[in-house]
Protein backbone atom coordinates (compact mmCIF):
# COMPACT_ATOMS: atom_id res chain seq x y z
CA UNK A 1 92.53 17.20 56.47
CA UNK A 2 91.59 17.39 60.15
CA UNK A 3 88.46 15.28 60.81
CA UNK A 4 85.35 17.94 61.75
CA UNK A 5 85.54 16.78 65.56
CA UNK A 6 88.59 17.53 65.80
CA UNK A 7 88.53 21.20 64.77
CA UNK A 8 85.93 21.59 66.79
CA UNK A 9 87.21 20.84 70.00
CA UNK A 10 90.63 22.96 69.23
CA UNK A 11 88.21 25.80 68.91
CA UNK A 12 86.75 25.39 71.97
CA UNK A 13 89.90 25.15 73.95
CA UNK A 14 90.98 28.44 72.60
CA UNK A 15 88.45 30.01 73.35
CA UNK A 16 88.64 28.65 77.14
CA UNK A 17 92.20 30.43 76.97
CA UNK A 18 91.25 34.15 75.82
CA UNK A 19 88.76 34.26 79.18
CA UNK A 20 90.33 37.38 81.48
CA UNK A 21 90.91 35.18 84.75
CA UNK A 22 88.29 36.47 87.43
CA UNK A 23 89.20 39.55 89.32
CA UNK A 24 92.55 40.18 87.44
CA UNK A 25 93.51 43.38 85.82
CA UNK A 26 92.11 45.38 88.71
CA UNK A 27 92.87 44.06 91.60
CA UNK A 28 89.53 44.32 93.89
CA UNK A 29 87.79 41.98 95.47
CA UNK A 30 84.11 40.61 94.07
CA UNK A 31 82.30 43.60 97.11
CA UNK A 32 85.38 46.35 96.24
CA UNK A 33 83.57 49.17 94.38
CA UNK A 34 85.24 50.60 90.97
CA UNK A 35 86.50 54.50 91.38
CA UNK A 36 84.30 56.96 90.80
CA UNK A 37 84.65 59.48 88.34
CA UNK A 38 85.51 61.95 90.51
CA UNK A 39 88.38 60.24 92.50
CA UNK A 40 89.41 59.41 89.45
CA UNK A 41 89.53 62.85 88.44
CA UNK A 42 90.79 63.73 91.50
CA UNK A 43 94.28 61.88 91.21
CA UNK A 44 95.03 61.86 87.38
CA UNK A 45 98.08 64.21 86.25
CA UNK A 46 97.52 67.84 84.93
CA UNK A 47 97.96 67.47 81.00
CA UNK A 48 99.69 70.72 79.71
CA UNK A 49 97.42 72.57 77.19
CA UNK A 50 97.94 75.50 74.87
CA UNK A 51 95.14 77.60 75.09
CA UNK A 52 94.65 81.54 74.58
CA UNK A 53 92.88 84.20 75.94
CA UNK A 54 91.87 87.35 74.14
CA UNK A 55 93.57 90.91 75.07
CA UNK A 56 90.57 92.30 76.03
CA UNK A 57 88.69 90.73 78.34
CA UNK A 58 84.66 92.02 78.50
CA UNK A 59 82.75 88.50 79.40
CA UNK A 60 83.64 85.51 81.80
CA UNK A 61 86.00 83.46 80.57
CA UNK A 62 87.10 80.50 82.22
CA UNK A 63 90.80 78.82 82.25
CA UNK A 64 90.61 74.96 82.18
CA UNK A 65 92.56 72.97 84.10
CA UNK A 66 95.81 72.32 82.93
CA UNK A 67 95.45 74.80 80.33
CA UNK A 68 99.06 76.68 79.05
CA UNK A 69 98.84 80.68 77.78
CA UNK A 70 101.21 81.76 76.17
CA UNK A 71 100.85 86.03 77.29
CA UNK A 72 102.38 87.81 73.98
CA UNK A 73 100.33 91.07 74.60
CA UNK A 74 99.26 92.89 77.58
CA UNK A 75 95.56 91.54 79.04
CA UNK A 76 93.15 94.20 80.34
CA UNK A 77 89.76 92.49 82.65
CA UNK A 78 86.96 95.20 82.04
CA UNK A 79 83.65 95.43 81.96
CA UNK A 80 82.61 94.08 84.90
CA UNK A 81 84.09 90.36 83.46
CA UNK A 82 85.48 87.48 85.68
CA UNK A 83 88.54 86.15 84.46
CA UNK A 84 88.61 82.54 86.25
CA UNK A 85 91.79 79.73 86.20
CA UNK A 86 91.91 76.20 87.58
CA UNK A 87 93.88 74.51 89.02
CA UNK A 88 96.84 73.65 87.31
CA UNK A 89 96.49 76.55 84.92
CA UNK A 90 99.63 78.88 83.98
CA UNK A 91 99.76 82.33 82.24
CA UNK A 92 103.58 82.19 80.83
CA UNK A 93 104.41 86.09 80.04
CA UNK A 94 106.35 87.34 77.48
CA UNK A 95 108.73 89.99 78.19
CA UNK A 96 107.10 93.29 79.67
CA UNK A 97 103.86 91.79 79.41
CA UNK A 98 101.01 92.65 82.17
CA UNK A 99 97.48 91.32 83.41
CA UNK A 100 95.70 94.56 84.48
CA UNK A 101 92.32 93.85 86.37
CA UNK A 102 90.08 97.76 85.98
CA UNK A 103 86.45 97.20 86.38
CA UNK A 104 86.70 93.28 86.57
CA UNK A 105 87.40 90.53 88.96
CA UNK A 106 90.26 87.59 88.64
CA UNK A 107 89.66 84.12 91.07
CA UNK A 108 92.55 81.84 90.28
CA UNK A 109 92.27 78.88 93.09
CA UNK A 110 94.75 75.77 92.90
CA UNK A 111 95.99 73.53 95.25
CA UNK A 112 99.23 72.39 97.59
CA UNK A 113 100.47 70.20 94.51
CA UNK A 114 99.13 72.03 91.36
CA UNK A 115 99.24 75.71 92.09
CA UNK A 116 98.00 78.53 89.53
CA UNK A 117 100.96 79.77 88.52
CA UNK A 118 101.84 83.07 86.57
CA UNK A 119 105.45 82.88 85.34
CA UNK A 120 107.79 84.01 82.65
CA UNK A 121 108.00 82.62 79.27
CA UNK A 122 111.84 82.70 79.19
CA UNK A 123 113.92 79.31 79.05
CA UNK A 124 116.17 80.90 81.74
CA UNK A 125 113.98 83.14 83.99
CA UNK A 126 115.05 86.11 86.14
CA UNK A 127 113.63 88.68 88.05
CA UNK A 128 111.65 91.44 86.04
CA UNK A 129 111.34 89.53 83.33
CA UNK A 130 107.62 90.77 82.76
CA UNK A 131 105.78 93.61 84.86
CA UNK A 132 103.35 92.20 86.83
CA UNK A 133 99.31 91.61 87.78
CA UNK A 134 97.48 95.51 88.84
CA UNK A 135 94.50 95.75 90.17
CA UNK A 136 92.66 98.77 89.74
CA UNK A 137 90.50 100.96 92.16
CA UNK A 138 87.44 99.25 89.95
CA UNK A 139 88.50 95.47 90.51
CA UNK A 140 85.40 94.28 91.74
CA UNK A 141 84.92 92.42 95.11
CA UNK A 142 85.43 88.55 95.43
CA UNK A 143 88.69 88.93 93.60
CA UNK A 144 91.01 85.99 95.03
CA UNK A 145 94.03 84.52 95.04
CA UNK A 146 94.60 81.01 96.66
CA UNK A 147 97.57 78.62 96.08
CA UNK A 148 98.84 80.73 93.27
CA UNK A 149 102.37 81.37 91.97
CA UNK A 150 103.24 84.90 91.14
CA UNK A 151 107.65 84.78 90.00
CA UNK A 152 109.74 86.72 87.48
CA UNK A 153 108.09 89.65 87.69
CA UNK A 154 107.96 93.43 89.13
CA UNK A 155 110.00 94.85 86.28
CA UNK A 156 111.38 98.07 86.96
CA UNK A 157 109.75 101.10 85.04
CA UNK A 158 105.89 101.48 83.30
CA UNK A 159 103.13 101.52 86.32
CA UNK A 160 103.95 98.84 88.15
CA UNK A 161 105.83 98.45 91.43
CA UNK A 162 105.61 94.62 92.27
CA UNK A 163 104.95 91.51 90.96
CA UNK A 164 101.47 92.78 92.59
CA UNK A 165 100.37 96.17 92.22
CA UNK A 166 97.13 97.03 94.00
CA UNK A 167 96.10 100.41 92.89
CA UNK A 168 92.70 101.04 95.43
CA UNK A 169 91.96 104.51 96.95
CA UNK A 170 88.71 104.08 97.64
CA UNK A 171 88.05 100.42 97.47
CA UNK A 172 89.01 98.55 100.62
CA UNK A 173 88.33 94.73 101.16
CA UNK A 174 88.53 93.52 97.70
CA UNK A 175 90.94 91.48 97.21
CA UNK A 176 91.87 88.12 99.12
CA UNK A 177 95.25 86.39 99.05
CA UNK A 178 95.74 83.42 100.97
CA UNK A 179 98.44 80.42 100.82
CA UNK A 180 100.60 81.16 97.85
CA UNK A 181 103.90 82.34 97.02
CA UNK A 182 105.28 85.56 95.83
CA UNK A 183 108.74 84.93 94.49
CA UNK A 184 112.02 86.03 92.90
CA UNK A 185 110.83 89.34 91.67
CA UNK A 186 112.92 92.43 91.17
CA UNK A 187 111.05 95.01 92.87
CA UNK A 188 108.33 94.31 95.75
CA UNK A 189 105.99 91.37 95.79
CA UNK A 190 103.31 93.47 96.95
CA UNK A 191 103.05 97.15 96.06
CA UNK A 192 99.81 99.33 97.48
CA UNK A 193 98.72 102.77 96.47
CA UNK A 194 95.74 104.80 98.96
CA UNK A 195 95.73 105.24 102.49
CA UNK A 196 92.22 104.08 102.05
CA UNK A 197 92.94 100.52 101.22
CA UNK A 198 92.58 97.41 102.69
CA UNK A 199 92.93 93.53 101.93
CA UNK A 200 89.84 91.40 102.26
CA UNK A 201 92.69 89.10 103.64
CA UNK A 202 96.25 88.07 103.42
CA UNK A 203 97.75 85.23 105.34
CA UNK A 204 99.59 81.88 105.18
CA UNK A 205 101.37 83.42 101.58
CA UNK A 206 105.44 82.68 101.62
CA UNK A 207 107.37 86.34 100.18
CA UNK A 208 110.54 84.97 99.03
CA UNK A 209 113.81 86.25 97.00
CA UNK A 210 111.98 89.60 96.36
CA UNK A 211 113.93 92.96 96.48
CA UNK A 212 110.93 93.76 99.39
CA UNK A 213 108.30 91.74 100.11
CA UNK A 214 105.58 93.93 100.64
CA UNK A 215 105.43 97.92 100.06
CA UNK A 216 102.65 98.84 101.51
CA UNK A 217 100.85 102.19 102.90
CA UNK A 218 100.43 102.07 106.89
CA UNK A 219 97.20 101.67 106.83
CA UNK A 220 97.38 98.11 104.76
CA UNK A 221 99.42 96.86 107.05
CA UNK A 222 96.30 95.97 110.23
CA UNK A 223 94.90 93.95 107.66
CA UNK A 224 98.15 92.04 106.91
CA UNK A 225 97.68 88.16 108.74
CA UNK A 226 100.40 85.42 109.84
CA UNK A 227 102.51 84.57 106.53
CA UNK A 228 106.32 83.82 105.76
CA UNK A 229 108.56 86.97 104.47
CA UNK A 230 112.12 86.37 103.76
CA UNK A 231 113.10 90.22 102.47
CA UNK A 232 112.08 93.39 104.56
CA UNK A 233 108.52 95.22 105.05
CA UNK A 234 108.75 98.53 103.37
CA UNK A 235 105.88 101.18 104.67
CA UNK A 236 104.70 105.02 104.89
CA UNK A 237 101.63 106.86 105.46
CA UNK A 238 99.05 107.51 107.73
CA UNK A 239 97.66 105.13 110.50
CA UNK A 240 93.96 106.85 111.07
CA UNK A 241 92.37 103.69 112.89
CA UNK A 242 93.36 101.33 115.81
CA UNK A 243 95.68 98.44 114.10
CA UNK A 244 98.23 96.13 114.66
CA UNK A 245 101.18 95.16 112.37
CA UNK A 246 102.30 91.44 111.88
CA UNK A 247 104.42 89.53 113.90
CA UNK A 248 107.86 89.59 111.11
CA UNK A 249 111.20 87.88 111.32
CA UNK A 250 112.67 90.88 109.00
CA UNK A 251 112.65 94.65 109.33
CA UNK A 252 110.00 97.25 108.89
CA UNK A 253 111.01 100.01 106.74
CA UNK A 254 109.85 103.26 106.85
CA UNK A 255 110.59 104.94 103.91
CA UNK A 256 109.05 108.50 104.79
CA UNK A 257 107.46 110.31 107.73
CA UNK A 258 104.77 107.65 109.73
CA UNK A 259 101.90 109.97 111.11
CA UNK A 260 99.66 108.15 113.35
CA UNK A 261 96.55 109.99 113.99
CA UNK A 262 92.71 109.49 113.99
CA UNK A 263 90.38 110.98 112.09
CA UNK A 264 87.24 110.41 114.44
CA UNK A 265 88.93 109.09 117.66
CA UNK A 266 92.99 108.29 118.38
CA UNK A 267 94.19 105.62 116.75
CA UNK A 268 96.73 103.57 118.24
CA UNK A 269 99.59 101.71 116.69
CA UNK A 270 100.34 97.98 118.59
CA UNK A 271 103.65 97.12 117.45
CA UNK A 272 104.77 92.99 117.45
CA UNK A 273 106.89 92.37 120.41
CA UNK A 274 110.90 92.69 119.45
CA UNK A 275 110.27 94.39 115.78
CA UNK A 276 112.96 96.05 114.35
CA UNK A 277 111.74 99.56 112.60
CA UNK A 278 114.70 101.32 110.27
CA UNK A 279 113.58 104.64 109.50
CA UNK A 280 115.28 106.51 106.29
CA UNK A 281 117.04 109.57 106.21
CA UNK A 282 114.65 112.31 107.58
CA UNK A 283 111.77 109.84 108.48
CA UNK A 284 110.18 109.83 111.45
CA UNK A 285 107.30 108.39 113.60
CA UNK A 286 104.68 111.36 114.56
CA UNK A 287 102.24 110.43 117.01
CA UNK A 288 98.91 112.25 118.28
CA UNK A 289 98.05 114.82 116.24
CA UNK A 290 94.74 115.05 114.31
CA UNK A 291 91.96 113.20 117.22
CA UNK A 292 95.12 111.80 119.13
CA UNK A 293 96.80 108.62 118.41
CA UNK A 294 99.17 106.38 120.68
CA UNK A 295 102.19 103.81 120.29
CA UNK A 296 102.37 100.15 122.24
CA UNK A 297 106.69 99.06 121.55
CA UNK A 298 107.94 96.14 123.70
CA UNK A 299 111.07 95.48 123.12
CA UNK A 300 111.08 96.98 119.47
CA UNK A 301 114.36 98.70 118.59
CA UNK A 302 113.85 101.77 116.19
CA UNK A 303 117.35 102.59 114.25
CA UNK A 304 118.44 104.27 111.16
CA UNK A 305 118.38 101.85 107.51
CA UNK A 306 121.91 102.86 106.90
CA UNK A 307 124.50 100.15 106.60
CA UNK A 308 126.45 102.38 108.23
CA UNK A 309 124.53 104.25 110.45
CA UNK A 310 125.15 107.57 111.93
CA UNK A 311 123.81 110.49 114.60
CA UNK A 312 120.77 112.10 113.63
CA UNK A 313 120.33 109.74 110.36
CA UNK A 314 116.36 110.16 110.98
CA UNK A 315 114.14 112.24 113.13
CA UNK A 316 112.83 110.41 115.78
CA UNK A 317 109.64 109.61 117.58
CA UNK A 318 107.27 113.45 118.30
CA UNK A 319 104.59 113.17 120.63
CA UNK A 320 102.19 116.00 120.15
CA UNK A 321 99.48 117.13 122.80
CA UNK A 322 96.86 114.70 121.89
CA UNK A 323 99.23 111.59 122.21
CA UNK A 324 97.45 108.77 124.29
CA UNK A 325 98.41 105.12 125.56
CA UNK A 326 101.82 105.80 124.43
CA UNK A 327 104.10 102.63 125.58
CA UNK A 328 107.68 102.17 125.02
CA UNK A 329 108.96 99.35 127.16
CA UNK A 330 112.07 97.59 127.09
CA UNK A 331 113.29 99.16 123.63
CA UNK A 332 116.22 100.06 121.86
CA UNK A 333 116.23 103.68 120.21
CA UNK A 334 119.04 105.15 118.09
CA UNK A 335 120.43 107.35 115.53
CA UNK A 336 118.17 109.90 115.81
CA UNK A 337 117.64 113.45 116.26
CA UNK A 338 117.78 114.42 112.80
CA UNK A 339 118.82 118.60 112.50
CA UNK A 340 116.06 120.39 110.19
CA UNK A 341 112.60 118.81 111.36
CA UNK A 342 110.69 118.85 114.67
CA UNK A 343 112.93 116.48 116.76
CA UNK A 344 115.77 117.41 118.33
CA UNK A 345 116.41 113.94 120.01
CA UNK A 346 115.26 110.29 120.09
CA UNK A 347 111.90 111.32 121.93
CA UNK A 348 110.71 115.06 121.16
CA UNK A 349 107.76 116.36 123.11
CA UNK A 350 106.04 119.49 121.14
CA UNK A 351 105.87 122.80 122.59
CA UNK A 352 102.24 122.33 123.80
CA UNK A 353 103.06 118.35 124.68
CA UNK A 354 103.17 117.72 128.29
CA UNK A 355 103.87 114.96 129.98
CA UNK A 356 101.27 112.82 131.23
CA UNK A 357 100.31 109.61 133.09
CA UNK A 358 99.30 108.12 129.37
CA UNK A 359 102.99 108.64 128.19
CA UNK A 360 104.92 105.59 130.12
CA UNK A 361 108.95 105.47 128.61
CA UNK A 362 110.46 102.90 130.81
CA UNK A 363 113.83 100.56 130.72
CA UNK A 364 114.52 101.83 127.19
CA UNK A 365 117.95 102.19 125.86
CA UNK A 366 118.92 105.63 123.93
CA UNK A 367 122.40 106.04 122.02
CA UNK A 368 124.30 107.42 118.97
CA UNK A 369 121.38 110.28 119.42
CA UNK A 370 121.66 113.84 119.09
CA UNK A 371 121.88 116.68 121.71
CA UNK A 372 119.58 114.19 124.08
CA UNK A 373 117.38 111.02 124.03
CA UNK A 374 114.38 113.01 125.59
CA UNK A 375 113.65 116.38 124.77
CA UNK A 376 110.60 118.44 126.78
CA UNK A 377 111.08 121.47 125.25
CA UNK A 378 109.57 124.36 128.04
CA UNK A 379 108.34 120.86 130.20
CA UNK A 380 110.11 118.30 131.92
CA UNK A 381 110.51 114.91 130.55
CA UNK A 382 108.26 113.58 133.52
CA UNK A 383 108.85 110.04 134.80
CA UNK A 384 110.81 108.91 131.83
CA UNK A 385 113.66 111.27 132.96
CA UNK A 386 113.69 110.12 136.51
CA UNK A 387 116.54 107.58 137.29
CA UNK A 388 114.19 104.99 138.52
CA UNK A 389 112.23 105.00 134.95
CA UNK A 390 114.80 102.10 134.13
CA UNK A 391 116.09 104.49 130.80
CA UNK A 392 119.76 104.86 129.91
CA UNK A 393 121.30 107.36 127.68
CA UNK A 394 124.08 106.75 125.98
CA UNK A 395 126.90 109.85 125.27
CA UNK A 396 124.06 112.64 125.73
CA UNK A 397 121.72 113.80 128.29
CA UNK A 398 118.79 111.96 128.83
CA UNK A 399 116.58 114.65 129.57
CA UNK A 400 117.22 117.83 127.77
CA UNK A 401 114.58 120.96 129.02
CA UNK A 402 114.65 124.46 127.05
């Protein structure tokens, strides 16, 4: 047996060895302060969660953080109920499967690197694969949308249209979208019903591997900001106010007759510089009737949507008596002249149209039109038929005078 002095001082030195050498294991200095709680927070990983969320949604309910739910059954917002995610939160959907919004509100806000994202359930996603998020004409204001994923969805059929359906008449500046991305659905990643409608705002969003990226009415499209779309703009309606549409690297499409006309003073339709506008067969752009209304095109070329485009695909551009500040500059206008509606030719004045000094066509090219590029009916075409207007008609007159 060890003598007691001995055991004693082997204790002692192993104790000496289990002390945590000073300032290891963190790395800071003796003055360096230890992370808060909320940097802490700030930087730790997004732990997937299952959670669930009732069908029917009458009372706020909140969507943690990192929470994962599954969507088996179709979820209505009502009631006048917030339905809130964090960041990091997914709704997965099960085939068919929709999130309609009625008399309720939805705020789903993430971030750059952990977006909100609403997705499809299936292992191998595609397009379609459920419907979609609708808002009703009841969603309530503050609604908003902000570094959110919306992908796999706009099936085809049931009431939806897009991944997005927005389904206002009456209830303009509701709903806010702002830097997210609106991708790889079959149908359009926006879809708007109501002349009446407007977004609260939508801007800095990227519209990508859609079949459109935004179908919207005419009058959605002044409130439309600067974003990224990679498929075309599809559009129809009535412009009643002053707007402008956004600058776009693909095509405006208008699907069905474009009236622009005010309803308490002209409204005028500002055009981005160099758009391209294909109109559909029998479409057309009708400008100042109602309290007047006026067109501003640089450079814009307005052509039929047909891959392979023909004379008189689409109607044209009709000016009626109380057209105002109407500019075409520098454009590009063809396949016209559509038999069966009012125009006869690229441009058609109405019978009580004459031309004025608020009607400039200059340097604009017209061909593959039918019978003429401008037609006056009982008037002249005024300047724009003049040889020093700078306009050149290709294969038919360009000034054609009944």
């Amino acid at each position: 047996m060890k003598p007691l002095a001995l055991l004693v001082l082997s204790a002692l030195v192993a104790l000496q060895g289990c002390k945590r050498p000073k300032n290891k294991g963190n790395d800071r200095g003796p003055s360096e302060p230890r992370p808060s709680a909320a940097s802490s927070q700030e930087e730790a990983p997004v732990v997937p969660t299952p959670c669930k969320l009732d069908d029917r949604i009458k009372t706020d309910v909140t969507v943690k953080r990192g929470c994962v739910v599954t969507v088996n059954n179709d979820i209505l917002v009502e009631d006048g109920a917030a339905l809130t995610l964090e960041t990091g939160a997914r709704l997965v959907f099960a085939a068919s499967r929709t999130l309609r919004i009625d008399y309720g509100q939805l705020v789903a806000k993430g971030t750059d690197k952990e977006p909100v994202v609403f997705t499809s359930s299936n292992k191998s996603p595609a397009p379609g694969d459920w419907y979609g998020i609708v808002f009703e004409e009841r969603t309530m204001a503050g609604t908003a949308l902000d570094h959110v994923v919306v992908e796999y969805a706009g099936r085809k059929g049931g009431y939806t249209y897009g991944a997005l359906s927005i389904n206002q008449g009456n209830a303009p500046g509701r709903i806010a979208i702002t830097n997210s991305i609106i991708r790889n659905n079959e149908t359009a990643g926006v879809y708007n019903f109501g002349d009446q409608s407007a977004f609260q705002k939508f801007e800095g969003n990227t519209l990508q591997n859609n079949k459109v990226s935004l179908h919207l009415r005419a009058a959605f499209l002044g409130n439309v900001g600067v974003n990224k779309f990679g498929d075309p703009i599809h559009t129809q309606g009535t412009v009643a106010s002053s707007q402008s549409w956004p600058q776009a690297d693909v095509p405006f499409v208008l699907t069905e007759r474009l009236a622009v006309k005010g309803e308490q003073s002209a409204a005028i339709l500002t055009l981005p510089d160099k758009a391209v506008l294909r109109f559909a067969m029998g479409a057309g752009l009708y400008i100042g009737e109602g309290d007047g209304g006026g067109l501003v095109a640089k450079g814009v070329t307005f052509t039929s949507v047909n891959g392979t485009p023909a004379v008189g695909d689409w109607e044209g551009l009709v000016l009626f008596p109380k057209a105002t500040q109407v500019q075409i500059d520098g454009c590009i206008i063809e396949y016209a002249g559509r038999t069966g509606g009012w125009a006869t030719a690229a441009i058609t004045f109405s019978s009580e149209t004459k031309p004025t000094p608020n009607i400039k066509i200059a340097n604009t090219t017209f061909r593959h039109n039918k019978e003429a590029a401008i037609d006056g009916f009982q008037n002249d075409c005024g300047e724009a038929g003049k040889p020093d207007s700078g306009n050149k008609s290709d294969g038919v007159p360009l000034c054609k005078k009944k």
